[in-house]
Protein backbone atom coordinates (compact mmCIF):
# COMPACT_ATOMS: atom_id res chain seq x y z
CA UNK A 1 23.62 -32.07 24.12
CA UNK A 2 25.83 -30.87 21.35
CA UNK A 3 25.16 -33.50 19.58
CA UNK A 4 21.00 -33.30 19.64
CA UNK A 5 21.50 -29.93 18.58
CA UNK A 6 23.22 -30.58 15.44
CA UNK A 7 20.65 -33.94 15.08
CA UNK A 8 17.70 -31.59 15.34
CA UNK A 9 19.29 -28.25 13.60
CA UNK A 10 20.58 -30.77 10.26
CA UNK A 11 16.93 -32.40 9.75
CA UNK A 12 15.25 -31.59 6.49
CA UNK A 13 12.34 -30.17 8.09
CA UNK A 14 14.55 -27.39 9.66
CA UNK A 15 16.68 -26.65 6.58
CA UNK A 16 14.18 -26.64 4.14
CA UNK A 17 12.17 -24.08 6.63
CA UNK A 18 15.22 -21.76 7.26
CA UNK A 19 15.03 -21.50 3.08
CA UNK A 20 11.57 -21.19 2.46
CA UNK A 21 12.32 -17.98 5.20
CA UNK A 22 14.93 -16.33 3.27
CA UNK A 23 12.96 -16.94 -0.20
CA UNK A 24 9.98 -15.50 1.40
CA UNK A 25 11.72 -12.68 2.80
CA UNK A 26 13.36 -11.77 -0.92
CA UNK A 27 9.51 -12.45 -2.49
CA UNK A 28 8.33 -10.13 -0.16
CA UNK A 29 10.60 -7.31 -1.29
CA UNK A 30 9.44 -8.12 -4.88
CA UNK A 31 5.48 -7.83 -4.25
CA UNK A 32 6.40 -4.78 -2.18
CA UNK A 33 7.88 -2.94 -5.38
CA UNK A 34 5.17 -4.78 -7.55
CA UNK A 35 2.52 -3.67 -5.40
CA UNK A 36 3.97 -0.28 -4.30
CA UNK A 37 5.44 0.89 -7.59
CA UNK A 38 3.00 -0.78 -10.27
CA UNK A 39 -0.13 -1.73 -9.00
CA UNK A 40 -0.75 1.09 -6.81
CA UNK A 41 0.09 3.93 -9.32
CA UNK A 42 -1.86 2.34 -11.55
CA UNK A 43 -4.96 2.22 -9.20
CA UNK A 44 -4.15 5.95 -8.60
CA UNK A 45 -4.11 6.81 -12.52
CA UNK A 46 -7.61 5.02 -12.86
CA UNK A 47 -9.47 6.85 -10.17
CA UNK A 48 -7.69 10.28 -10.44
CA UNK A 49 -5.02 10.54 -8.50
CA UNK A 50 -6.32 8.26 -5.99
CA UNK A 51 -2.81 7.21 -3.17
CA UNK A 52 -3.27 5.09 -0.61
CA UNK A 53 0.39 5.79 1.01
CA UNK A 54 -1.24 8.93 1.97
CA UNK A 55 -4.19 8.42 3.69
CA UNK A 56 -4.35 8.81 7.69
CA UNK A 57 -6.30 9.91 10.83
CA UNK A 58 -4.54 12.50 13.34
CA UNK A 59 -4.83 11.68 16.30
CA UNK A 60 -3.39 14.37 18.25
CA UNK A 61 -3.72 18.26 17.08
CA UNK A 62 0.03 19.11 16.71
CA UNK A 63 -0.45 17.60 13.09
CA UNK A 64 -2.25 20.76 11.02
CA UNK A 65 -3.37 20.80 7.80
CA UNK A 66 -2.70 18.04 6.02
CA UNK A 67 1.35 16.94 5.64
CA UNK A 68 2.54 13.83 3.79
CA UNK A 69 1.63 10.73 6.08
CA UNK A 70 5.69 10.78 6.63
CA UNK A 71 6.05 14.56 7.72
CA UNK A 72 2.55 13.46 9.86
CA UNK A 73 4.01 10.45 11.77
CA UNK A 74 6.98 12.98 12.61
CA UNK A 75 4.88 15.31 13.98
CA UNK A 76 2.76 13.25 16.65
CA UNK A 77 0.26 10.09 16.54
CA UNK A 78 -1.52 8.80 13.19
CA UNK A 79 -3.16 6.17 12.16
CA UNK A 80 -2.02 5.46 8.99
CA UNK A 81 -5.02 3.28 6.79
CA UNK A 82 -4.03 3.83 4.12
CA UNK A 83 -0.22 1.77 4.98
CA UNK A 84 -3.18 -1.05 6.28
CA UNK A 85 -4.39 -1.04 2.88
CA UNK A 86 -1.54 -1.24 0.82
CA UNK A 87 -0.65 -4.13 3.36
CA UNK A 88 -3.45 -6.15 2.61
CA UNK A 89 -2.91 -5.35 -1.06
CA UNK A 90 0.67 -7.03 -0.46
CA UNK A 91 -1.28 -10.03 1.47
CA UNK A 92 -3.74 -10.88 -0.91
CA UNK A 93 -1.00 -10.65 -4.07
CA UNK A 94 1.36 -12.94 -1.65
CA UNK A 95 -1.60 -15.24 -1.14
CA UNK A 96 -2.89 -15.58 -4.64
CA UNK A 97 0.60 -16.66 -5.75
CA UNK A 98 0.90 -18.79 -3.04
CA UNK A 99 -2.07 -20.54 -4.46
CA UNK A 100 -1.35 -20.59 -7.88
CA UNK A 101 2.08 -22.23 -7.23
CA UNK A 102 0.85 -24.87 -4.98
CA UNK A 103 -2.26 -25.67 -7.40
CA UNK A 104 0.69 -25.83 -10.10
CA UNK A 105 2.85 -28.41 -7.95
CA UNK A 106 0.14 -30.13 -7.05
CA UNK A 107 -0.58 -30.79 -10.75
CA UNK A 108 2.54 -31.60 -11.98
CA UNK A 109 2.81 -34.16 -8.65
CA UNK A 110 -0.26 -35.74 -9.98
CA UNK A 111 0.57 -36.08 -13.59
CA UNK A 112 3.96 -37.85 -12.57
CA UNK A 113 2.30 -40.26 -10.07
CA UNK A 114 2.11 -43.92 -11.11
CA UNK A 115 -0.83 -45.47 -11.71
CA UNK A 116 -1.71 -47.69 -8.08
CA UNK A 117 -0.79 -51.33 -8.02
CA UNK A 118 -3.61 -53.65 -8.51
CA UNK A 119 -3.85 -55.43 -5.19
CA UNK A 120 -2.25 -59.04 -4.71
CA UNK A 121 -4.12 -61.78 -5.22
CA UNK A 122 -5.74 -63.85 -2.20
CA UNK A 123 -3.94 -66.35 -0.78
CA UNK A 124 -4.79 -69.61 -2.32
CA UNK A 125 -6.11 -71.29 1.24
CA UNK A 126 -8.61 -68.01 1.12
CA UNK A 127 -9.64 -68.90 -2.33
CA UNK A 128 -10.15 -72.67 -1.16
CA UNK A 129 -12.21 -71.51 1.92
CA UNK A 130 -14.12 -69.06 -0.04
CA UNK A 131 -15.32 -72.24 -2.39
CA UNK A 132 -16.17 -74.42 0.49
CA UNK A 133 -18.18 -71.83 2.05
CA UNK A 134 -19.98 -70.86 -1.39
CA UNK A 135 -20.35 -75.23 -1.93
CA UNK A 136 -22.26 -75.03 1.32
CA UNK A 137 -24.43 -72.09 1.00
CA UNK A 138 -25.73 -73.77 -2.35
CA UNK A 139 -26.91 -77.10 -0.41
């Protein structure tokens, strides 16, 4: 059993998933910063001030006024859009990378790929048949 669990735990499949994990995980951390200190400041410079971090819906009345969505999750039940939004913001950068990479491997796999092998010839008692049977249809 021991044994099938090192089989199955050692196959490339598993390995190369248990990577593509932790990369993923450490790419994540980078489109959070990109996302959460670049791209959303910038969206909040463009339309005045505009932060997303901060937008939310109490949903109970021990949050008054209107605290930082931080000090408001403290105080009792919020939902918190504008976290939603930034998270789709994250998704969407993820994704589009995601493509461009695999459009990118894609091409370099096809510039790299020989050229297909012509197929083999016919065996010659094919050929011979393929005479006899034209030889006929002529008559």
């Amino acid at each position: 059993m021991l044994q099938d669990f090192k089989n199955f735990a050692m196959k490339g499949n598993v390995v190369d998933l248990a990577v593509g994990v932790i990369i993923g995980a450490a790419f994540s951390k980078i489109v959070d910063s990109l996302v959460g200190d670049i791209i959303m400041p910038l969206i909040g410079a463009i339309t005045g001030g505009l932060d997303f971090s901060n937008y939310y819906l109490p949903l109970t009345s021990a949050i008054q006024g209107h605290p930082a969505y931080a000090d408001a999750k403290k105080a009792g039940a919020v939902l918190g859009y504008g976290s939603f939004i930034t998270a789709v913001i994250n998704f969407l950068i993820i994704a589009f990378v995601l493509f461009i990479a695999i459009k990118q491997i894609e091409r370099l796999k096809g510039s790299h790929a020989p050229a297909p092998a012509a197929p083999p010839p016919p065996p010659r008692s094919e050929v011979l048949l393929e005479e006899i049977r034209d030889a006929l249809v002529k008559k």
